[in-house]
PDB file of N, CA and C in Angstrom:
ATOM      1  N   UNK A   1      15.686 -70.981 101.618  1.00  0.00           N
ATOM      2  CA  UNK A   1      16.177 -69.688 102.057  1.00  0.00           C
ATOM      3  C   UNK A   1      17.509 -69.900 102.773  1.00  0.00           C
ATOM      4  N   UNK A   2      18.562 -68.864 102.171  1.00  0.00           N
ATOM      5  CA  UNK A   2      20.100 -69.111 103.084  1.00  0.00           C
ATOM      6  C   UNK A   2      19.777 -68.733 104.452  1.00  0.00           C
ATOM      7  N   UNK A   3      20.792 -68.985 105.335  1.00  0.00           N
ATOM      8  CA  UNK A   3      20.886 -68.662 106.905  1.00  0.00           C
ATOM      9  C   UNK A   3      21.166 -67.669 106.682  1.00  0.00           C
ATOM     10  N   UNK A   4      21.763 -66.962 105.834  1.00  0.00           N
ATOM     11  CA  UNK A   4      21.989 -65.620 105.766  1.00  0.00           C
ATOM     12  C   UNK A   4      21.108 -64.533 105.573  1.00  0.00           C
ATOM     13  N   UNK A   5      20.119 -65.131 105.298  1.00  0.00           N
ATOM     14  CA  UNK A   5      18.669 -64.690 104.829  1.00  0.00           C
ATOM     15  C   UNK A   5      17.940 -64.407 105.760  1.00  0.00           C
ATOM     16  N   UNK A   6      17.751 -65.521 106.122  1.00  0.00           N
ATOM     17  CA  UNK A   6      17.021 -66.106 107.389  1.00  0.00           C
ATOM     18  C   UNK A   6      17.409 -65.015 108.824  1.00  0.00           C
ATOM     19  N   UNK A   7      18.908 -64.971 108.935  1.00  0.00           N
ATOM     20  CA  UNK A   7      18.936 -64.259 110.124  1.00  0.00           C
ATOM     21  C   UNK A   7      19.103 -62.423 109.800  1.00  0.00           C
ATOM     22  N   UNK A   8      19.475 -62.040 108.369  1.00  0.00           N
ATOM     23  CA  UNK A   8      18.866 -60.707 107.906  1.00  0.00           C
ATOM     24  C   UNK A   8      17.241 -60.163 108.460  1.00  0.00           C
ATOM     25  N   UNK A   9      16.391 -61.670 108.088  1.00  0.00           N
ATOM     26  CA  UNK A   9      14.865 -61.062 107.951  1.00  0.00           C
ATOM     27  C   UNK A   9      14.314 -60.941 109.892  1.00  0.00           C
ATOM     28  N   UNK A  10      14.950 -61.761 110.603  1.00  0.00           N
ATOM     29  CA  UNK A  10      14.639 -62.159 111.881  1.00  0.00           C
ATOM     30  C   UNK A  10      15.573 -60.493 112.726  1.00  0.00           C
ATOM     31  N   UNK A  11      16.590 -60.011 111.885  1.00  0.00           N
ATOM     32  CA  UNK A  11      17.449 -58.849 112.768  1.00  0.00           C
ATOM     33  C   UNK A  11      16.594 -57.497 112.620  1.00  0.00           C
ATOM     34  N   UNK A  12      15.352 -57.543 111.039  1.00  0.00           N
ATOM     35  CA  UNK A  12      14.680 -56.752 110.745  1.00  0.00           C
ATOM     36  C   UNK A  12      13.706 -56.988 111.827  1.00  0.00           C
ATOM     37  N   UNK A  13      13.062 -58.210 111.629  1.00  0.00           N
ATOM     38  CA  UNK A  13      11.766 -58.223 112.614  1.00  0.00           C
ATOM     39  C   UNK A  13      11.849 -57.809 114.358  1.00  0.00           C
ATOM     40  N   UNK A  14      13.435 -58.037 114.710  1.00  0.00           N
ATOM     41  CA  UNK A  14      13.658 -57.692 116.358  1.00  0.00           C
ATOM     42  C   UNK A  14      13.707 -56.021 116.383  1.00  0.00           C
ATOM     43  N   UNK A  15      14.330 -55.298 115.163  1.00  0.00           N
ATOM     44  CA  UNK A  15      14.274 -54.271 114.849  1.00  0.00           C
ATOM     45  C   UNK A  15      13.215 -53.243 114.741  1.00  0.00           C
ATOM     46  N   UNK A  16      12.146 -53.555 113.643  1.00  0.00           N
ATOM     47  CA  UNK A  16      11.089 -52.953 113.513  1.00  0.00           C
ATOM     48  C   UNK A  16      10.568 -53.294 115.157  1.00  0.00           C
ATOM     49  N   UNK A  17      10.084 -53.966 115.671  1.00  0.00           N
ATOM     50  CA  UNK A  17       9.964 -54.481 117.251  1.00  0.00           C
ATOM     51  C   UNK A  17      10.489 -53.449 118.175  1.00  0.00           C
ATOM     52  N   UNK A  18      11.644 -53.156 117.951  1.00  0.00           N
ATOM     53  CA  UNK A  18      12.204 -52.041 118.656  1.00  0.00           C
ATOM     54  C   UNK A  18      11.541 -50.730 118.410  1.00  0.00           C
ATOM     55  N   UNK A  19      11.789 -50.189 116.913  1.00  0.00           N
ATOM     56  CA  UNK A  19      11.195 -49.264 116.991  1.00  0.00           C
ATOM     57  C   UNK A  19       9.674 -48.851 117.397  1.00  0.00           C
ATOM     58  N   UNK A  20       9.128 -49.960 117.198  1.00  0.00           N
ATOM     59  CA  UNK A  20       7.233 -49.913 117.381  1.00  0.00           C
ATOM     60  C   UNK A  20       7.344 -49.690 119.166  1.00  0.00           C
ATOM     61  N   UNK A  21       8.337 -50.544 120.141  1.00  0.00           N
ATOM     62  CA  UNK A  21       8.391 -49.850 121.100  1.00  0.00           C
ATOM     63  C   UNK A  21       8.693 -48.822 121.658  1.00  0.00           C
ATOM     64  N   UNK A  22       9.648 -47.804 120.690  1.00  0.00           N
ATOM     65  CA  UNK A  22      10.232 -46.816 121.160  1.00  0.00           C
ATOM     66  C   UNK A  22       8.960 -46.084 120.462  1.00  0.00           C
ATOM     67  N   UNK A  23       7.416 -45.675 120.128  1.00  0.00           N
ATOM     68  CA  UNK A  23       6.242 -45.132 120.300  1.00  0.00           C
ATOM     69  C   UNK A  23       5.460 -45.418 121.022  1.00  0.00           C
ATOM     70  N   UNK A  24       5.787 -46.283 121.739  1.00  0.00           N
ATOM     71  CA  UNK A  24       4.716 -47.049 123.069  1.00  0.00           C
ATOM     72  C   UNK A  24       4.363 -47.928 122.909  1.00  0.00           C
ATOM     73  N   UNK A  25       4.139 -48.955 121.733  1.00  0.00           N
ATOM     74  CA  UNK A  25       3.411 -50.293 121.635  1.00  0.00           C
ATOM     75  C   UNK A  25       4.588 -51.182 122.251  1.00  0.00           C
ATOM     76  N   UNK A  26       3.115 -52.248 122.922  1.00  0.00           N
ATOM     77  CA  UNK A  26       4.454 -53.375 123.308  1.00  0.00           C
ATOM     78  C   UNK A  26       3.742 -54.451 122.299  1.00  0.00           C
ATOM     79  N   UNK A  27       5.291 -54.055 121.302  1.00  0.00           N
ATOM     80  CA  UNK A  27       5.627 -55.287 120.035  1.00  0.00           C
ATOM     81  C   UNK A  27       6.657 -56.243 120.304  1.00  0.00           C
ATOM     82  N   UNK A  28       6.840 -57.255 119.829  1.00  0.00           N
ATOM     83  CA  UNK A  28       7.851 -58.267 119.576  1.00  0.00           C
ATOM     84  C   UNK A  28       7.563 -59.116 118.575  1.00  0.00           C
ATOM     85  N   UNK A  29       8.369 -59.748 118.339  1.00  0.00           N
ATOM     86  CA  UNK A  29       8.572 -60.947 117.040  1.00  0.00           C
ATOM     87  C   UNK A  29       8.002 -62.056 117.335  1.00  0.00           C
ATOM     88  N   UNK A  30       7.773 -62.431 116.869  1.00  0.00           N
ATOM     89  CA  UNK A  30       6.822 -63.914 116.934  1.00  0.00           C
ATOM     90  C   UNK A  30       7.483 -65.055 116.895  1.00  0.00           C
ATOM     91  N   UNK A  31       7.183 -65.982 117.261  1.00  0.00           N
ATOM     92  CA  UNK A  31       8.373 -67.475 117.174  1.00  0.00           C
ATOM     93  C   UNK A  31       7.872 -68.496 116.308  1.00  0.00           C
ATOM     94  N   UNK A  32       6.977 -67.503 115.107  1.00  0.00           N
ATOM     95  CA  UNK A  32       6.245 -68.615 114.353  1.00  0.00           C
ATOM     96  C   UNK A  32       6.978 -69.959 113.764  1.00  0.00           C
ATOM     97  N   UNK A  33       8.460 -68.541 113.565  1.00  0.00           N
ATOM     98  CA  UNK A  33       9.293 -69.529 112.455  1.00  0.00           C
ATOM     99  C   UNK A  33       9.532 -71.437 113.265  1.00  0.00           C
ATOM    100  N   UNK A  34       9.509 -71.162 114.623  1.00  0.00           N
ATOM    101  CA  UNK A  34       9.346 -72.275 115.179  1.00  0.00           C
ATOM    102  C   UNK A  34       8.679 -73.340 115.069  1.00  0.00           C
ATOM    103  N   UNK A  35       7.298 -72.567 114.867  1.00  0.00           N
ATOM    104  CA  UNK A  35       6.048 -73.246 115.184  1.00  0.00           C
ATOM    105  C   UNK A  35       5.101 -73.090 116.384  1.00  0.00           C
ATOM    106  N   UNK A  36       6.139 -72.195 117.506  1.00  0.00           N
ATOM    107  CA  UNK A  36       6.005 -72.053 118.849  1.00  0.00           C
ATOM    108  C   UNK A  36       4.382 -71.064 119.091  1.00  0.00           C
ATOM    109  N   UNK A  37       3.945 -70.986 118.234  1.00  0.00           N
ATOM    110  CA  UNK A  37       2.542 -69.480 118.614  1.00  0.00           C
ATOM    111  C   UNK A  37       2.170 -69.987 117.498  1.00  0.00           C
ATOM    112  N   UNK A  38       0.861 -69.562 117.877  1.00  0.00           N
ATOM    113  CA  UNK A  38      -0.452 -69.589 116.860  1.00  0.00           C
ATOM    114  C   UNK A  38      -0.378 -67.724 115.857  1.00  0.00           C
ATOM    115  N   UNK A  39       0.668 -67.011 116.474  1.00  0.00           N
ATOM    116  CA  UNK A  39       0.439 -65.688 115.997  1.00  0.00           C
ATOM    117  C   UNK A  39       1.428 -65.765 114.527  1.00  0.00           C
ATOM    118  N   UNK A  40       0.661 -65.236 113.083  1.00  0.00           N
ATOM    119  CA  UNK A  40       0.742 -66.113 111.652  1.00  0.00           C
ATOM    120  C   UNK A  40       1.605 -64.251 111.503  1.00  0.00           C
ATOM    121  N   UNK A  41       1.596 -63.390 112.519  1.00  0.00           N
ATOM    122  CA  UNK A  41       2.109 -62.238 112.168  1.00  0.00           C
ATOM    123  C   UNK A  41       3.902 -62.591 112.231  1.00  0.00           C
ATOM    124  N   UNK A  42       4.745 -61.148 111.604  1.00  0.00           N
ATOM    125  CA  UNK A  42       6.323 -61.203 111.642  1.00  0.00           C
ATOM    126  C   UNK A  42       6.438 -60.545 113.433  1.00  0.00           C
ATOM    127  N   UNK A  43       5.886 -60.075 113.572  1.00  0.00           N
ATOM    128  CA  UNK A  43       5.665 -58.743 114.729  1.00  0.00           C
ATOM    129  C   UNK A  43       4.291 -58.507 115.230  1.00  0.00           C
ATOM    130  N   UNK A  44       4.033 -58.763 116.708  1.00  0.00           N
ATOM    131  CA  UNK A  44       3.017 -58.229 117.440  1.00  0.00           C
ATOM    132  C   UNK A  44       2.900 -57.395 117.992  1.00  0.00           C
ATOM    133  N   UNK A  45       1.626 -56.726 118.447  1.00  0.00           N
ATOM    134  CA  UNK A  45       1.526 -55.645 119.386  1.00  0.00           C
ATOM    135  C   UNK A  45       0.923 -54.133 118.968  1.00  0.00           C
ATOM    136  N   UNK A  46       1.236 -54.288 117.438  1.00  0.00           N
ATOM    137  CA  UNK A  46       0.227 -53.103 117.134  1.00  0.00           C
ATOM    138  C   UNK A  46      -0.969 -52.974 116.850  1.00  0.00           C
ATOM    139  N   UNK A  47      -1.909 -52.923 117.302  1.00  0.00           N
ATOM    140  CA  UNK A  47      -3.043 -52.954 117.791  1.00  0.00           C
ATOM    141  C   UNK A  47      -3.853 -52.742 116.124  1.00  0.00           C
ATOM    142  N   UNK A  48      -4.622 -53.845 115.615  1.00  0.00           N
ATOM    143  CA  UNK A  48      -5.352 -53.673 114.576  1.00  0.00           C
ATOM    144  C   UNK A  48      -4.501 -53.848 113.051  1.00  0.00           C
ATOM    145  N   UNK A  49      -3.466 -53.896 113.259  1.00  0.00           N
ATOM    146  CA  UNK A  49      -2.752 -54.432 112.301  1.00  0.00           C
ATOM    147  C   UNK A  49      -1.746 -55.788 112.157  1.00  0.00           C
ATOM    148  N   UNK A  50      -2.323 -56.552 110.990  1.00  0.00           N
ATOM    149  CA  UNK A  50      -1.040 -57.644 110.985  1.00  0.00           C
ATOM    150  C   UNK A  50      -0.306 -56.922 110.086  1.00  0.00           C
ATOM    151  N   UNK A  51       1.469 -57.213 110.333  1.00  0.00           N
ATOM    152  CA  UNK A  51       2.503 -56.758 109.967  1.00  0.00           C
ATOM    153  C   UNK A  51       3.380 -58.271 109.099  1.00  0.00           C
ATOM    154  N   UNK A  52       3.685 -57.875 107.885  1.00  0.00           N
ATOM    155  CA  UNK A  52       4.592 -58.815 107.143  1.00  0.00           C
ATOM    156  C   UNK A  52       5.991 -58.018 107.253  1.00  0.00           C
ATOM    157  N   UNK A  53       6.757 -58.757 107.832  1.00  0.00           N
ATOM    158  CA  UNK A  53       7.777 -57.837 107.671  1.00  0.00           C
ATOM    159  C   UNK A  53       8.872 -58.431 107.075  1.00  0.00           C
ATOM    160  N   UNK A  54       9.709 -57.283 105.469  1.00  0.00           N
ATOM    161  CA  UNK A  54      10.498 -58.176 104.169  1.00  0.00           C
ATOM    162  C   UNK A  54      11.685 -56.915 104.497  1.00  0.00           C
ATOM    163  N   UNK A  55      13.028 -57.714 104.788  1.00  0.00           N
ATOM    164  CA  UNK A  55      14.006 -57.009 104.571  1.00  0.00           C
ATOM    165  C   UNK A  55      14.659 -57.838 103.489  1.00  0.00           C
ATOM    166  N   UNK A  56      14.901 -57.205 101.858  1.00  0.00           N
ATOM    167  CA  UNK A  56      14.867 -57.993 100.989  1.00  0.00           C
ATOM    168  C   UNK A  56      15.230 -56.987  99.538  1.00  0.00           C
ATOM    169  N   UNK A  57      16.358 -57.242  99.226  1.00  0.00           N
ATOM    170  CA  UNK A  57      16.816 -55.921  97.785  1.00  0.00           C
ATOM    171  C   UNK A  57      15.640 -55.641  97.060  1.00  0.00           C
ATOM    172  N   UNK A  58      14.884 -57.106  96.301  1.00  0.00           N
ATOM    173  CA  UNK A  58      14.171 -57.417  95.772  1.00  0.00           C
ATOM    174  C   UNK A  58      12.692 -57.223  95.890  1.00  0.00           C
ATOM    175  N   UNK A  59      12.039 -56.109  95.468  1.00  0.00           N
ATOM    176  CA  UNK A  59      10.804 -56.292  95.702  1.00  0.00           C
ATOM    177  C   UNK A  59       9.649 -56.978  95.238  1.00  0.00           C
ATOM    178  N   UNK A  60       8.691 -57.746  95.742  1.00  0.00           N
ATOM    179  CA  UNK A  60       7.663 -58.241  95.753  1.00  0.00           C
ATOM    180  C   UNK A  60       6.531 -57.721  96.104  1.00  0.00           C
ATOM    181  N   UNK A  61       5.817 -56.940  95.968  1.00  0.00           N
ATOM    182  CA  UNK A  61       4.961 -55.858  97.275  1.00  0.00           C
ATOM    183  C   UNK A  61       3.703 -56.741  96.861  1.00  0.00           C
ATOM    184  N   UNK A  62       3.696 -57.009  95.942  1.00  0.00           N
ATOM    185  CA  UNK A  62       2.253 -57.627  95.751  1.00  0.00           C
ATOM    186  C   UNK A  62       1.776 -59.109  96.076  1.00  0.00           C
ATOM    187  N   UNK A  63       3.521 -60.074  95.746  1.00  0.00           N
ATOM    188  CA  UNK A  63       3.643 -60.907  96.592  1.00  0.00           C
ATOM    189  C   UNK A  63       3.279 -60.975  98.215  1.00  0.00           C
ATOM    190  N   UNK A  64       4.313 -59.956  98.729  1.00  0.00           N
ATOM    191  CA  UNK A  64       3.716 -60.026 100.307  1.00  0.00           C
ATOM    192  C   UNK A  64       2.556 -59.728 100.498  1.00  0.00           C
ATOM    193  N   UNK A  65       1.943 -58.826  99.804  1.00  0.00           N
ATOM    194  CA  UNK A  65       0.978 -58.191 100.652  1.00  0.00           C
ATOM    195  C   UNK A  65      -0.277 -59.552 100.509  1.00  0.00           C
ATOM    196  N   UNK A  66      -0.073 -59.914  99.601  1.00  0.00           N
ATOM    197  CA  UNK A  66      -1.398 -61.404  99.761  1.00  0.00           C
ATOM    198  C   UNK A  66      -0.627 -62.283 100.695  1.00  0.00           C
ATOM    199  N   UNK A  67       0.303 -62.237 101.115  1.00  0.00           N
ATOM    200  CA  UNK A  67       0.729 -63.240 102.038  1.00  0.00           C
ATOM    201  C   UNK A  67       0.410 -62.557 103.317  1.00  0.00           C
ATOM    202  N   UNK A  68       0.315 -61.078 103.378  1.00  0.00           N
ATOM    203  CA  UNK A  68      -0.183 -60.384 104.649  1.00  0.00           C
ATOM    204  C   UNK A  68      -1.626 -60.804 104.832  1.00  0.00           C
ATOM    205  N   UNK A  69      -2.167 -60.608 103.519  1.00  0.00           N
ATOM    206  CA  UNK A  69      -3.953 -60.834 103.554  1.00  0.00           C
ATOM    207  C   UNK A  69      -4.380 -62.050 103.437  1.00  0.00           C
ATOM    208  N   UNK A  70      -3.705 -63.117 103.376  1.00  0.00           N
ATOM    209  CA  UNK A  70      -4.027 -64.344 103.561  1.00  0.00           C
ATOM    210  C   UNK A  70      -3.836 -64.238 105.466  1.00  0.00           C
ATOM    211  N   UNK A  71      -2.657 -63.821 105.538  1.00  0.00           N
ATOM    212  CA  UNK A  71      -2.382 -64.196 107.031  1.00  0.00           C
ATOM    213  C   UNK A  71      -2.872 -63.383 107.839  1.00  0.00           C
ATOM    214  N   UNK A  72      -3.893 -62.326 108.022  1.00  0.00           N
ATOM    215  CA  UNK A  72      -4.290 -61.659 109.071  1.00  0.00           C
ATOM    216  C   UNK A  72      -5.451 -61.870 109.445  1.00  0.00           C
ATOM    217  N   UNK A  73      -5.560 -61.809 110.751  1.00  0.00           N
ATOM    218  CA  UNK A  73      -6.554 -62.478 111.114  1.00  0.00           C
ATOM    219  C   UNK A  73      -7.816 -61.544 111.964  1.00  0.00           C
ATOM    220  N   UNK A  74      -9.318 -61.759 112.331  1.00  0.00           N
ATOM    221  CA  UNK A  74      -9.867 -60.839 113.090  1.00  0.00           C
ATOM    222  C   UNK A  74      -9.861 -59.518 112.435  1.00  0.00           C
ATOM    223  N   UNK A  75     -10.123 -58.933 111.421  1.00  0.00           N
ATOM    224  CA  UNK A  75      -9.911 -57.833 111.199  1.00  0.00           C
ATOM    225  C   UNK A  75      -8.932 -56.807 111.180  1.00  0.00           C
ATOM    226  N   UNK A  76      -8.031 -57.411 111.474  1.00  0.00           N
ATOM    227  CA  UNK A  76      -6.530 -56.710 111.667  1.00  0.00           C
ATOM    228  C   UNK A  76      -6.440 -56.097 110.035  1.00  0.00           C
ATOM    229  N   UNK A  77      -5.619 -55.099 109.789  1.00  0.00           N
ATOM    230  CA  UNK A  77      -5.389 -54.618 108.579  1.00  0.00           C
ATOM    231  C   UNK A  77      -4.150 -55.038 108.312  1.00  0.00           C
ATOM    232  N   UNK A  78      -3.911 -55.406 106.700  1.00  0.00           N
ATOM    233  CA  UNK A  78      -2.743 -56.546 106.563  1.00  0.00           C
ATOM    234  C   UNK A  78      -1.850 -54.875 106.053  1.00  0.00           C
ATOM    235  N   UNK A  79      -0.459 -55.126 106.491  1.00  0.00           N
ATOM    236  CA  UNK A  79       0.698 -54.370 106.100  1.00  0.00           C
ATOM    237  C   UNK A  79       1.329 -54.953 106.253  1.00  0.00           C
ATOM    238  N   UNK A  80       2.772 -54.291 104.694  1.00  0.00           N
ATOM    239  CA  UNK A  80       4.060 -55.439 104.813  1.00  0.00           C
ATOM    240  C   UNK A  80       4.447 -53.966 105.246  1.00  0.00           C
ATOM    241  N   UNK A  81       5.776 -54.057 105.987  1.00  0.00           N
ATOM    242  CA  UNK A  81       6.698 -53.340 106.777  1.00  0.00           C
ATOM    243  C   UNK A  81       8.145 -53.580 106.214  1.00  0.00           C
ATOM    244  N   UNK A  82       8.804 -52.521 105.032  1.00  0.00           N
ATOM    245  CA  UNK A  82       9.810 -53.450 104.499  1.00  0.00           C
ATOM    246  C   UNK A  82      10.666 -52.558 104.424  1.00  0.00           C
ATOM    247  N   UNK A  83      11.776 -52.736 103.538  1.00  0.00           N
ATOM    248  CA  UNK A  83      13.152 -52.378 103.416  1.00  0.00           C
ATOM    249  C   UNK A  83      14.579 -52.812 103.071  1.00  0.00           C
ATOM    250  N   UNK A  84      15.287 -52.382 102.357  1.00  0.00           N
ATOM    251  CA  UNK A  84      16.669 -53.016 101.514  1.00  0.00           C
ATOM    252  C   UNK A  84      17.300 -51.850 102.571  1.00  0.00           C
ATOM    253  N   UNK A  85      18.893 -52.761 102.525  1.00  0.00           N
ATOM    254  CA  UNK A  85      20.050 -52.559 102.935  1.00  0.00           C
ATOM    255  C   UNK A  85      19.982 -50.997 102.645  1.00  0.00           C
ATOM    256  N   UNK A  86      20.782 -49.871 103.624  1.00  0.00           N
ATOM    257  CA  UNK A  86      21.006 -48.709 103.615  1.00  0.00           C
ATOM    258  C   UNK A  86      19.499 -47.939 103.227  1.00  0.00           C
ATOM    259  N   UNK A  87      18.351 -48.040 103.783  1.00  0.00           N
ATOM    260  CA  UNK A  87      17.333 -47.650 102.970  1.00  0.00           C
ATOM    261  C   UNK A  87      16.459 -47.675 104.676  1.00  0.00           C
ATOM    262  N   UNK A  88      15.245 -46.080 104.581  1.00  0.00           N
ATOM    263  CA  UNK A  88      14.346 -46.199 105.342  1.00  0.00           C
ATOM    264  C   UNK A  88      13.701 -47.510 105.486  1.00  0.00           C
ATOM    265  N   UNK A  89      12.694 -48.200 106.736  1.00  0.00           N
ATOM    266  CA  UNK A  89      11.703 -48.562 106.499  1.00  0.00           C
ATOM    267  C   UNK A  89      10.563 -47.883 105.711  1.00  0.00           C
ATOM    268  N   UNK A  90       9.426 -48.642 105.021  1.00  0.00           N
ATOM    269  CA  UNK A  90       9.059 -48.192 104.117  1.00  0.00           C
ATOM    270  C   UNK A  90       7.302 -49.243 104.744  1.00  0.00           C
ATOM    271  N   UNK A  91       6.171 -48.288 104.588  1.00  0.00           N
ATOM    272  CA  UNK A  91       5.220 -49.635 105.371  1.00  0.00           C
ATOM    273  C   UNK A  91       3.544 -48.944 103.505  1.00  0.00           C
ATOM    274  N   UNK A  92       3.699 -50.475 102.975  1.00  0.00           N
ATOM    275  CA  UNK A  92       2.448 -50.743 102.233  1.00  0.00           C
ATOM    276  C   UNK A  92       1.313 -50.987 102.453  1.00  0.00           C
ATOM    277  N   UNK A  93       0.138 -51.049 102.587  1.00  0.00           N
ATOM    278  CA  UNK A  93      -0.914 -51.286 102.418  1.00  0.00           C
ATOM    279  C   UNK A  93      -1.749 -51.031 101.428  1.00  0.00           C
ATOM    280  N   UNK A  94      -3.012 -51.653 100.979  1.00  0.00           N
ATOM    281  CA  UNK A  94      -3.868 -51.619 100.154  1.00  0.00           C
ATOM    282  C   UNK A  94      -4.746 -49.873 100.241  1.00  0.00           C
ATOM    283  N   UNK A  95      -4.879 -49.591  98.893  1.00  0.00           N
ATOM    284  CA  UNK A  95      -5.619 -48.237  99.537  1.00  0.00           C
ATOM    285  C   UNK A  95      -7.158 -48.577 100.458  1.00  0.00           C
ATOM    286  N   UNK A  96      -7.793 -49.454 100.494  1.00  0.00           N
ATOM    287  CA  UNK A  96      -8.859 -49.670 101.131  1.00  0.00           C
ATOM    288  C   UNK A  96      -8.537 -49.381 102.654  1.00  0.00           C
ATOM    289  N   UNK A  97      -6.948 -50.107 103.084  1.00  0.00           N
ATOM    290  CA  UNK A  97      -6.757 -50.262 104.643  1.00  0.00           C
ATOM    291  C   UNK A  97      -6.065 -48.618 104.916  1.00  0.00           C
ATOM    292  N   UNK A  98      -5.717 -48.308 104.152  1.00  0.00           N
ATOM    293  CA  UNK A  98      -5.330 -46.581 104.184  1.00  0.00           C
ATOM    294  C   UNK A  98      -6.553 -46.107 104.394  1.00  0.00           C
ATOM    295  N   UNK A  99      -7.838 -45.735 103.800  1.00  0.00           N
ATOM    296  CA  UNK A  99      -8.692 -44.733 104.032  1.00  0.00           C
ATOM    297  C   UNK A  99      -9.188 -45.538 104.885  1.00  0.00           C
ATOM    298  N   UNK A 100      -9.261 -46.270 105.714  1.00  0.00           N
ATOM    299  CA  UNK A 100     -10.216 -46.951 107.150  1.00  0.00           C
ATOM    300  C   UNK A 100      -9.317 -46.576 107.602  1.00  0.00           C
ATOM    301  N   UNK A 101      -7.526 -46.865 108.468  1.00  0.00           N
ATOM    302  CA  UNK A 101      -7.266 -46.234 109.015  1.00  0.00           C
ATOM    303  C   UNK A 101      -7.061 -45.112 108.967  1.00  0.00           C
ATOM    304  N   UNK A 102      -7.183 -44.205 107.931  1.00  0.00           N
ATOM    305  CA  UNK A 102      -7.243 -42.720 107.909  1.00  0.00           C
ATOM    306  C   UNK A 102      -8.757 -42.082 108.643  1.00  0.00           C
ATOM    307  N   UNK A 103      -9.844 -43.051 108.311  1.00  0.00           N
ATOM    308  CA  UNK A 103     -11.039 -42.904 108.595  1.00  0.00           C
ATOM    309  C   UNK A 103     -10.854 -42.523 109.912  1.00  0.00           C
ATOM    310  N   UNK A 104     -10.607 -43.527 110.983  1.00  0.00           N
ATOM    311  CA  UNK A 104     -10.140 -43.739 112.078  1.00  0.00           C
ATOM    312  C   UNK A 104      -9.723 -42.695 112.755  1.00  0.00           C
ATOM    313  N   UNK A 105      -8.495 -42.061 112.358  1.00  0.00           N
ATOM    314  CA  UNK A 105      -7.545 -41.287 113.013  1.00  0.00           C
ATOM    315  C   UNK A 105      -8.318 -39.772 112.746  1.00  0.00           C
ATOM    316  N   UNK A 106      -9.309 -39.964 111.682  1.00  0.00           N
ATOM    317  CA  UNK A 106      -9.936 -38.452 111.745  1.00  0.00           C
ATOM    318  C   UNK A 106     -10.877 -38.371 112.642  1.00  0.00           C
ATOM    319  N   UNK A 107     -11.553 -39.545 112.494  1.00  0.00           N
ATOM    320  CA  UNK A 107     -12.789 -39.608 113.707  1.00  0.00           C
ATOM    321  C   UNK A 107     -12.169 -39.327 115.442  1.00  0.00           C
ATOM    322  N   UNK A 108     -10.949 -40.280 115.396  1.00  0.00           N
ATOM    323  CA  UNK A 108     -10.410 -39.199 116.888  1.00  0.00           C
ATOM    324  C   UNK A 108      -9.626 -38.676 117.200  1.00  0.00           C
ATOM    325  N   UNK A 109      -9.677 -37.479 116.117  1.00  0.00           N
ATOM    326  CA  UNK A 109      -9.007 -35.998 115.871  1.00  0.00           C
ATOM    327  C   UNK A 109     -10.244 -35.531 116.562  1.00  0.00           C
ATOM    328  N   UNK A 110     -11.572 -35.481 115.839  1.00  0.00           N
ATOM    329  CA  UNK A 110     -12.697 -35.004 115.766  1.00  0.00           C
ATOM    330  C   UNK A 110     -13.326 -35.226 117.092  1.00  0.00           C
ATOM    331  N   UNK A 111     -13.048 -36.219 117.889  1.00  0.00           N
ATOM    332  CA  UNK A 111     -13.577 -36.639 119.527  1.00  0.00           C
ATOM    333  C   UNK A 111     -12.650 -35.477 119.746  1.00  0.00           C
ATOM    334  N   UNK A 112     -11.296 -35.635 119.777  1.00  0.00           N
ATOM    335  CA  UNK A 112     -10.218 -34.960 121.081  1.00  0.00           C
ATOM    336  C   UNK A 112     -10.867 -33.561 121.031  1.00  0.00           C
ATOM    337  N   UNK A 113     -10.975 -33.059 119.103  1.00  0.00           N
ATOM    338  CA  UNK A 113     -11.361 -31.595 119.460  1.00  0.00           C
ATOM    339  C   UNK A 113     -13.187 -31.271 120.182  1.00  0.00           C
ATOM    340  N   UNK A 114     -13.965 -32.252 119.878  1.00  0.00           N
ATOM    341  CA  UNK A 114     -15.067 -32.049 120.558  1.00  0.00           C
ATOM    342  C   UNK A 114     -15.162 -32.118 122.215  1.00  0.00           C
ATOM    343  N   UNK A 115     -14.257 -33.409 122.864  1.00  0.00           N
ATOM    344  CA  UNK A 115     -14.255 -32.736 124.151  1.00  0.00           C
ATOM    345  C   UNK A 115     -13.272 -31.679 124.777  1.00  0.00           C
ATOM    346  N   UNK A 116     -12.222 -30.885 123.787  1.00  0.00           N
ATOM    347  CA  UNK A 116     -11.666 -29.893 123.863  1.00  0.00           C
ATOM    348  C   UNK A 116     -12.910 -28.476 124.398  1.00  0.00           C
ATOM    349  N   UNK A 117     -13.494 -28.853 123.265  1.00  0.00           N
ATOM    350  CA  UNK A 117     -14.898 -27.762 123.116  1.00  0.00           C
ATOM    351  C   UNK A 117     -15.787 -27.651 124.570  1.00  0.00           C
ATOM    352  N   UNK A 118     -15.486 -28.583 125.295  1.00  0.00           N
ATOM    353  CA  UNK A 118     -16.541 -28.579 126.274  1.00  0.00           C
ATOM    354  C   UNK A 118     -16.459 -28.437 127.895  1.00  0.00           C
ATOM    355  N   UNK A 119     -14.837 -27.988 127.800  1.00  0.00           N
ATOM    356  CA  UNK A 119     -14.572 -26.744 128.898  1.00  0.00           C
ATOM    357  C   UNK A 119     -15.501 -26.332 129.553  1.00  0.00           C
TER     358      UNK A 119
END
């Protein structure tokens, strides 16, 4: 991989990092590329998900995403988090990890409005 590469994919990962904090998670990048952490994620901190993160013209989605699902660990749900030059982020997952976290987010829709109810 060029250095040019290398410090593209690392400006994405401080990036996405940023934004995951500007919703409240405290994320950051990992120093895997080091060796420095045991954490096999691009980005920590969002709670229940490992994140692959590909800033890259070229897509692979199916590539990463087994490199997400090889690498996540504990039940975390594997997502790549990606994106080419001039272009939204863009976040994949398997439909299995879509309807569990969809599962999820309905079940506490369904709490907030039940203790709404009990005024």
């Amino acid at each position: 991989m060029a250095i040019n590469s290398k410090q593209k994919g690392a400006r994405f990962e401080r990036l996405l990092a940023s934004k995951l904090r500007e919703y409240g998670y405290d994320t950051r990048r990992t120093a895997q590329y080091c060796g420095n952490t045991g954490d096999a994620a691009d980005v920590v901190g969002l709670p229940h998900i490992h994140i692959e993160a590909k800033h890259q013209e070229r897509m692979q989605l199916y590539e990463w995403m087994a490199q997400a699902k090889r690498d996540a660990k504990g039940g975390d749900l594997p997502a790549v988090f990606h994106k080419k030059n001039n272009a939204n982020i863009l976040v994949t997952m398997e439909f299995e990890s879509f309807m569990e976290l969809y599962k999820r987010a309905e079940k506490n829709a369904e709490k907030e409005v039940a203790s709404d109810d009990v005024v």
